[in-house]
C-alpha atoms as a PDB file:
ATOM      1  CA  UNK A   1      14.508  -5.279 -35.212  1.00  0.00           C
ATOM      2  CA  UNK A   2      12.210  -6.098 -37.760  1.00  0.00           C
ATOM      3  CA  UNK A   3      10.694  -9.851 -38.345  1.00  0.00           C
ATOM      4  CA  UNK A   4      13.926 -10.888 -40.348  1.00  0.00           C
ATOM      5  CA  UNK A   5      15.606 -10.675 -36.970  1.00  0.00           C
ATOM      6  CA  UNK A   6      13.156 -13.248 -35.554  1.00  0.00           C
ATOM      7  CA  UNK A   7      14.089 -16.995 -34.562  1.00  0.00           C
ATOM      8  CA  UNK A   8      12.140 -20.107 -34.848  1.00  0.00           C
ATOM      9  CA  UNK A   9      10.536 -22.755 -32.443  1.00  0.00           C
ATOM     10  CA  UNK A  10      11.832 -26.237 -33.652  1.00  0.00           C
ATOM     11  CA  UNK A  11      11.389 -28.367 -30.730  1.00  0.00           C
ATOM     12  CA  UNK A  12      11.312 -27.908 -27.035  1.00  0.00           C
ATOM     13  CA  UNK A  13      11.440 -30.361 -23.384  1.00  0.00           C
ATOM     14  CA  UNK A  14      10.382 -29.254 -20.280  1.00  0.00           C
ATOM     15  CA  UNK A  15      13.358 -29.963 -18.331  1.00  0.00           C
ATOM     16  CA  UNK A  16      11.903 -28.301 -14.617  1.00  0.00           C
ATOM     17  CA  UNK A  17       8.342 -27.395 -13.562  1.00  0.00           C
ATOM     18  CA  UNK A  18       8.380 -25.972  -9.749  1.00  0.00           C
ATOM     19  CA  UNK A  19       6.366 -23.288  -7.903  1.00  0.00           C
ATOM     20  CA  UNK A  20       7.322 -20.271  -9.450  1.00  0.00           C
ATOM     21  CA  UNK A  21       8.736 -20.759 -12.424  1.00  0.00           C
ATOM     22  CA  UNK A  22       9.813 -23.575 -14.692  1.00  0.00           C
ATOM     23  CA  UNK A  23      12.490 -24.345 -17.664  1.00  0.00           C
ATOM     24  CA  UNK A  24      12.581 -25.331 -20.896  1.00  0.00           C
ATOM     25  CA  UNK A  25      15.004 -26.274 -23.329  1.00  0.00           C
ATOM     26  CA  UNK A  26      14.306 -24.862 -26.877  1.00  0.00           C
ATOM     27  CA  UNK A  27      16.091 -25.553 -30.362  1.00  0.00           C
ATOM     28  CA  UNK A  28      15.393 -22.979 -32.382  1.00  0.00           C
ATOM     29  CA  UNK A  29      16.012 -21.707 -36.474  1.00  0.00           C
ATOM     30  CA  UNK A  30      18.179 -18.701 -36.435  1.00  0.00           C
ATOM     31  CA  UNK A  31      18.193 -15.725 -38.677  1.00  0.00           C
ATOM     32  CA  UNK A  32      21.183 -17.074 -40.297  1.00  0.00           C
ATOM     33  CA  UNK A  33      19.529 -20.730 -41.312  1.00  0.00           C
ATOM     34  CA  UNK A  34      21.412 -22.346 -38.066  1.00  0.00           C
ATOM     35  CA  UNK A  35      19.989 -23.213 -35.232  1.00  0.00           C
ATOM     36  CA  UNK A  36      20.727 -22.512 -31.394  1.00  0.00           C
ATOM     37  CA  UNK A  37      19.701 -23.876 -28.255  1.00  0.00           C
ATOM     38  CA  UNK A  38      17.980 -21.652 -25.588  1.00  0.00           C
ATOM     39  CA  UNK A  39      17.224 -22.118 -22.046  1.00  0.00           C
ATOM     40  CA  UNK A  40      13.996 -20.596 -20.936  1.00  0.00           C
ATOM     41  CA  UNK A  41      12.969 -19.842 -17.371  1.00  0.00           C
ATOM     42  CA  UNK A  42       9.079 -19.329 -17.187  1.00  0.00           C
ATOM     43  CA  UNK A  43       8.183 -16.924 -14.293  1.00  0.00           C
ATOM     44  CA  UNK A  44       5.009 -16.235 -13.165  1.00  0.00           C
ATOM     45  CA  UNK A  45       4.773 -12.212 -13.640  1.00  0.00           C
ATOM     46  CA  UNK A  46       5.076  -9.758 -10.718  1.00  0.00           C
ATOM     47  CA  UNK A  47       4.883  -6.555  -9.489  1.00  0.00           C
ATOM     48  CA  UNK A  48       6.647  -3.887  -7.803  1.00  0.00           C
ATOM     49  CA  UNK A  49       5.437  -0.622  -5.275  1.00  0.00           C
ATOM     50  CA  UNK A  50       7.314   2.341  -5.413  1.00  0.00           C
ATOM     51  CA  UNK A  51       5.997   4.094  -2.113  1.00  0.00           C
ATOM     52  CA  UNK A  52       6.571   7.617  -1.553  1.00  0.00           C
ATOM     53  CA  UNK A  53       5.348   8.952   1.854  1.00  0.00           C
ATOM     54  CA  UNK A  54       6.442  13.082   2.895  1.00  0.00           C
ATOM     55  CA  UNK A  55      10.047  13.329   1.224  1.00  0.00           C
ATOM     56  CA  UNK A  56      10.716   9.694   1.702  1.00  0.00           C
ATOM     57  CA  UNK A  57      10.369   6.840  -0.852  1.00  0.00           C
ATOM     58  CA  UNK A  58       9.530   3.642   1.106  1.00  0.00           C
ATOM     59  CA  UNK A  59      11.791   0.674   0.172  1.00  0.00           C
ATOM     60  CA  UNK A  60      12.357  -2.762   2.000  1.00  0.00           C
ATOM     61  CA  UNK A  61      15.336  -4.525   2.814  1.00  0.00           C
ATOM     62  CA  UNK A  62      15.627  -8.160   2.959  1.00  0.00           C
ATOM     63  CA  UNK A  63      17.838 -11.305   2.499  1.00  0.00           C
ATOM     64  CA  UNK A  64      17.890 -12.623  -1.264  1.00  0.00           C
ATOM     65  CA  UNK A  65      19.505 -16.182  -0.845  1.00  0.00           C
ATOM     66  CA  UNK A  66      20.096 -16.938  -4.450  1.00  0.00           C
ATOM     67  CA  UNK A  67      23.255 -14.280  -4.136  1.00  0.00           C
ATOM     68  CA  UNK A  68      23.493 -14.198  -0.196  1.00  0.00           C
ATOM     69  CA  UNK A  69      23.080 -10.792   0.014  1.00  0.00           C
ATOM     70  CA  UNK A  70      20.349  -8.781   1.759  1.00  0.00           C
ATOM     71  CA  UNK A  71      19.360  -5.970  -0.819  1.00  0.00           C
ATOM     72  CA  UNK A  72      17.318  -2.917  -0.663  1.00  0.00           C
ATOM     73  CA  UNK A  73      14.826  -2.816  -3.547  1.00  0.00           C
ATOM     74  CA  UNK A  74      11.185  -1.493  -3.620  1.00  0.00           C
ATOM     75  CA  UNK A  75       8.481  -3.934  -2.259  1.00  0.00           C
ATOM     76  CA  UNK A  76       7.140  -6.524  -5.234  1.00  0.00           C
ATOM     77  CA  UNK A  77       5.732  -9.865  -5.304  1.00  0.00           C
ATOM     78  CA  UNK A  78       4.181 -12.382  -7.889  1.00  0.00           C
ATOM     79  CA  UNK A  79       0.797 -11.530  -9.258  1.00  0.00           C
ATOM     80  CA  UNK A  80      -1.882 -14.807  -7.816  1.00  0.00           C
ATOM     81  CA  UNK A  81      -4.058 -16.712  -9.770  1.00  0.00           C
ATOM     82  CA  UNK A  82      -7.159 -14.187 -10.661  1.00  0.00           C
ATOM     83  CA  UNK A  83      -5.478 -11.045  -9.366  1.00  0.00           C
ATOM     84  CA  UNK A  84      -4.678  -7.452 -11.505  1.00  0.00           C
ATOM     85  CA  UNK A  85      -1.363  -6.394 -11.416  1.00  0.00           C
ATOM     86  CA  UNK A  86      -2.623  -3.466  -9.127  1.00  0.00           C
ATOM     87  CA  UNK A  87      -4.622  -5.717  -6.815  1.00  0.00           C
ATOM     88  CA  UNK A  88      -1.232  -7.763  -6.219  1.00  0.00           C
ATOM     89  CA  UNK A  89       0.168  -4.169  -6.029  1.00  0.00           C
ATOM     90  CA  UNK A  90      -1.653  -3.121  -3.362  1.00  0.00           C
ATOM     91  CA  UNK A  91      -1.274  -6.516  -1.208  1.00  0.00           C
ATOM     92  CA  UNK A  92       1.865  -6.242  -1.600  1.00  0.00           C
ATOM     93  CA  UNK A  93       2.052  -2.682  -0.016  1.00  0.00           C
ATOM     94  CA  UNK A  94       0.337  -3.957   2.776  1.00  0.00           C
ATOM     95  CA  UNK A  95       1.583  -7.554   3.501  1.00  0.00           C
ATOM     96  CA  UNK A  96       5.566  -5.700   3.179  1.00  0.00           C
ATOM     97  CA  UNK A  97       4.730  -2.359   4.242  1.00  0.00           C
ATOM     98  CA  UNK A  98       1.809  -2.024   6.098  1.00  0.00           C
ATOM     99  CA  UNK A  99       0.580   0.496   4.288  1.00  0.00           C
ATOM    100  CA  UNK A 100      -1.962   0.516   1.676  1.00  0.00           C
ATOM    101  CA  UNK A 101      -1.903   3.283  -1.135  1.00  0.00           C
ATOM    102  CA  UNK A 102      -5.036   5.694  -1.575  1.00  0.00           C
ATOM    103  CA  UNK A 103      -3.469   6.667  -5.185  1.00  0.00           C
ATOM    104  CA  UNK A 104      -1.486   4.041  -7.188  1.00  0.00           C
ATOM    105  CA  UNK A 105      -0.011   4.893 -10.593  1.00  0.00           C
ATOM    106  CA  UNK A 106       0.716   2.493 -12.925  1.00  0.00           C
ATOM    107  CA  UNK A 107       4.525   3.774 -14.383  1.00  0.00           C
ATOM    108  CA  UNK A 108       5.936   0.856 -16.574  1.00  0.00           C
ATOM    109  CA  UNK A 109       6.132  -2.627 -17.518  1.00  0.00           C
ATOM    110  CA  UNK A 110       9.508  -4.420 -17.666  1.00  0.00           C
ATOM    111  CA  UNK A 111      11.430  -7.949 -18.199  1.00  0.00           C
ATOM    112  CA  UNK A 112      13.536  -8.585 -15.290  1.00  0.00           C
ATOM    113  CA  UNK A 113      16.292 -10.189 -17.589  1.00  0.00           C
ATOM    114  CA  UNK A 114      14.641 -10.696 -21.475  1.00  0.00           C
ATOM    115  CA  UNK A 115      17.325 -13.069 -22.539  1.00  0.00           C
ATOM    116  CA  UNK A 116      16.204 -16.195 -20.547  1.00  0.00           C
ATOM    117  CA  UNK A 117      13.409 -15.367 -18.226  1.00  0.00           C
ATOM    118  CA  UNK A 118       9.771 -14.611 -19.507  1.00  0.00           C
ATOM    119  CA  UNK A 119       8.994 -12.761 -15.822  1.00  0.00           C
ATOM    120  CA  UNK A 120       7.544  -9.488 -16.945  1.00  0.00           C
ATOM    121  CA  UNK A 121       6.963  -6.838 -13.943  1.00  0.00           C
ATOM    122  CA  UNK A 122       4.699  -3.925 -13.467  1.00  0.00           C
ATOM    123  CA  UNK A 123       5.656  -1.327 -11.796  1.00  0.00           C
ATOM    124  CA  UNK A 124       3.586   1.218  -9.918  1.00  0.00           C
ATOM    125  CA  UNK A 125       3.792   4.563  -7.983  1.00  0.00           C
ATOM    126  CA  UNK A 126       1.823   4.578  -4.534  1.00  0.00           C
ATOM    127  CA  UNK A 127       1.111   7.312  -2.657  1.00  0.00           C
ATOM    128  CA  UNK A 128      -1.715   8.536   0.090  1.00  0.00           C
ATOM    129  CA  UNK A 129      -0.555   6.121   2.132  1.00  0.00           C
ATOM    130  CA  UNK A 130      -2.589   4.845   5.251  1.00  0.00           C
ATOM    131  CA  UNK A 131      -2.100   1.904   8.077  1.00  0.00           C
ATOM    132  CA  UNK A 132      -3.259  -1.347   7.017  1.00  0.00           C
ATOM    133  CA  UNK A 133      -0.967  -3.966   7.122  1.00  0.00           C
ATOM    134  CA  UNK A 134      -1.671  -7.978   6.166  1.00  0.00           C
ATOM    135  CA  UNK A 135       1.110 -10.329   8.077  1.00  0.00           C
ATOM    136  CA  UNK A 136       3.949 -11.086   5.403  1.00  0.00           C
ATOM    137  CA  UNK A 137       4.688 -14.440   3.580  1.00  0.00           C
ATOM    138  CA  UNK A 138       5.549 -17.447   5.708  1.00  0.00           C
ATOM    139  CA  UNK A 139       9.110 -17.587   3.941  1.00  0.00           C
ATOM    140  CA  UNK A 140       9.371 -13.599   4.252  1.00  0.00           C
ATOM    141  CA  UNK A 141      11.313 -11.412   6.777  1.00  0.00           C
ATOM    142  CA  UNK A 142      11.101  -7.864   5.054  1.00  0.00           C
ATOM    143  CA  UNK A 143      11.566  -4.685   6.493  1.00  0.00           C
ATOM    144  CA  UNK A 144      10.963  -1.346   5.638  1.00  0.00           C
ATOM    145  CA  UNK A 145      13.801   1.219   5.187  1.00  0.00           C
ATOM    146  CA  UNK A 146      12.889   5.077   4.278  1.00  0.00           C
ATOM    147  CA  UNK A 147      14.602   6.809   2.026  1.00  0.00           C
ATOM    148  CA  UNK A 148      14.976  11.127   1.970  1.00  0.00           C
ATOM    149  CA  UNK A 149      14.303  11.508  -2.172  1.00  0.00           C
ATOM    150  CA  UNK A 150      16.933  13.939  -1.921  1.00  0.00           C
ATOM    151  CA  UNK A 151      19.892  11.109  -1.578  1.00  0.00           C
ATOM    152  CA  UNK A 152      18.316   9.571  -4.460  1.00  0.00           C
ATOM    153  CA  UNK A 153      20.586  10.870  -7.092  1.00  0.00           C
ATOM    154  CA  UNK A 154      23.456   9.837  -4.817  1.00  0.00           C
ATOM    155  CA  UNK A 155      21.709   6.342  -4.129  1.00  0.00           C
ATOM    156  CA  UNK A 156      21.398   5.500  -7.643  1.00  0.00           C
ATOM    157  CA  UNK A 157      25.269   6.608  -8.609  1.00  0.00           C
ATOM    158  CA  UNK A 158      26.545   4.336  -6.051  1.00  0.00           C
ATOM    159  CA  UNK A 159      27.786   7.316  -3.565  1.00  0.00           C
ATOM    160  CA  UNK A 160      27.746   7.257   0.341  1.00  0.00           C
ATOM    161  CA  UNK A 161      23.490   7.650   1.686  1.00  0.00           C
ATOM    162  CA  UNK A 162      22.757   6.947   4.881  1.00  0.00           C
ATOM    163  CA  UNK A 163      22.183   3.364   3.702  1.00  0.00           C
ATOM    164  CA  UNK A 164      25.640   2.666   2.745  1.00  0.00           C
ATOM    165  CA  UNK A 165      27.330   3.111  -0.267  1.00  0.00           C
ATOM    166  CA  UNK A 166      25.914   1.412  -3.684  1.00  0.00           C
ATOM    167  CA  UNK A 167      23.605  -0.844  -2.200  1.00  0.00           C
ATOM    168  CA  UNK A 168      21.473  -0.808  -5.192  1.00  0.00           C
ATOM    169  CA  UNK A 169      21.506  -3.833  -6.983  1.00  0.00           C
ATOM    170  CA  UNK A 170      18.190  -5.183  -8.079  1.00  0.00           C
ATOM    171  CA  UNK A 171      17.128  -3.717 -11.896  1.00  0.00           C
ATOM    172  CA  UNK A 172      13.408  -3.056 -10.587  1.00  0.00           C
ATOM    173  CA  UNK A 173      14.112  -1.184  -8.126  1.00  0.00           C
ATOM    174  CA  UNK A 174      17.196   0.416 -10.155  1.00  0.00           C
ATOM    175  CA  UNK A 175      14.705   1.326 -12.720  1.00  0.00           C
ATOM    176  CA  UNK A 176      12.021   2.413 -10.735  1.00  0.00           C
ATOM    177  CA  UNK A 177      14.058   4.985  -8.829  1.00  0.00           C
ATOM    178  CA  UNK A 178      15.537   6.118 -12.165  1.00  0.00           C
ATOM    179  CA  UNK A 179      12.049   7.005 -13.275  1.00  0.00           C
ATOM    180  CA  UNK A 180      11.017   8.715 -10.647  1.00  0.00           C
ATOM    181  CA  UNK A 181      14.516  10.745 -10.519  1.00  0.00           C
ATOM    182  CA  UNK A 182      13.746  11.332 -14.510  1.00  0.00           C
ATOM    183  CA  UNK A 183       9.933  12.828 -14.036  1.00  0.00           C
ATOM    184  CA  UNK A 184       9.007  13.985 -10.412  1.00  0.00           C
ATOM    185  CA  UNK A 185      10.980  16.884 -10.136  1.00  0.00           C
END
């Protein structure tokens, strides 16, 4: 979509400002000559570890309580003040692994949802992977679940793995496992 496709800032109130993330309220000019309202969540950015150790990739489970589900995704966490995306990478390998990665790949940047939230994650590849684990967030009770790559293709259609039937829900993690399926043969 070209710049005709592009809306306007008219005016704007900060409506929340928390830890993580905040939101705005936005009027904006459309296309069209109307305008619209749009509500913005700012996120801090984040990242996400796709481990692969042997013929497993390494994956966490954990309880999400905004859906009250626990979820199986790859390990991730917000990038801190001052940090590269692969220096949060590799914390978070170790403070939700234990592991820290000797090689660490950088395979895409995405927007966990583009049409309200400004969160944009990086997504890496680690492998080499050695002991050296940092204790996990206060507020974090993660744990690691290893996955053969060979159920992948029958982990990302939703079929019967020896984790259940489609129990992958999260897009990073959705995506990153897609990648991987697409180019490590």
């Amino acid at each position: 979509m070209g710049e005709s496709g592009r809306e306007s800032f008219i005016s704007g109130e900060r409506v929340y400002e928390g830890r993580i993330l905040s939101l705005r309220v936005d009027k904006v000019g459309l296309p069209s000559g109307g305008t619209s309202i749009r509500e913005v969540i700012e996120h801090k950015d984040a990242v996400g570890v796709l481990a692969m150790s042997g013929g497993n990739l390494l994956l966490v489970r954990q309880f999400r309580y905004a859906i009250m589900e626990e979820t199986i995704e790859i390990c991730a966490g917000l990038i801190e003040r001052g940090e590269s995306p692969s220096d949060a990478a590799v914390r978070e390998a170790r403070e939700e692994l234990g592991l820290r990665p000797g090689s660490l790949i950088e395979i895409g940047k995405i927007y966990s949802s583009p049409g309200f939230c400004t969160e944009a994650l990086t997504i890496f590849l680690a492998r080499d992977l050695e002991d050296a684990p940092l204790p996990q967030d206060d507020d974090e009770n993660v744990r690691t679940v290893a996955v053969p790559i060979s159920e992948l293709p029958a982990l990302l259609s939703g079929k019967e793995t020896s984790l259940g039937a489609g129990v992958i829900k999260d897009s990073k993690t959705f995506a990153a496992l897609s990648w991987f399926l697409a180019f490590n043969k």
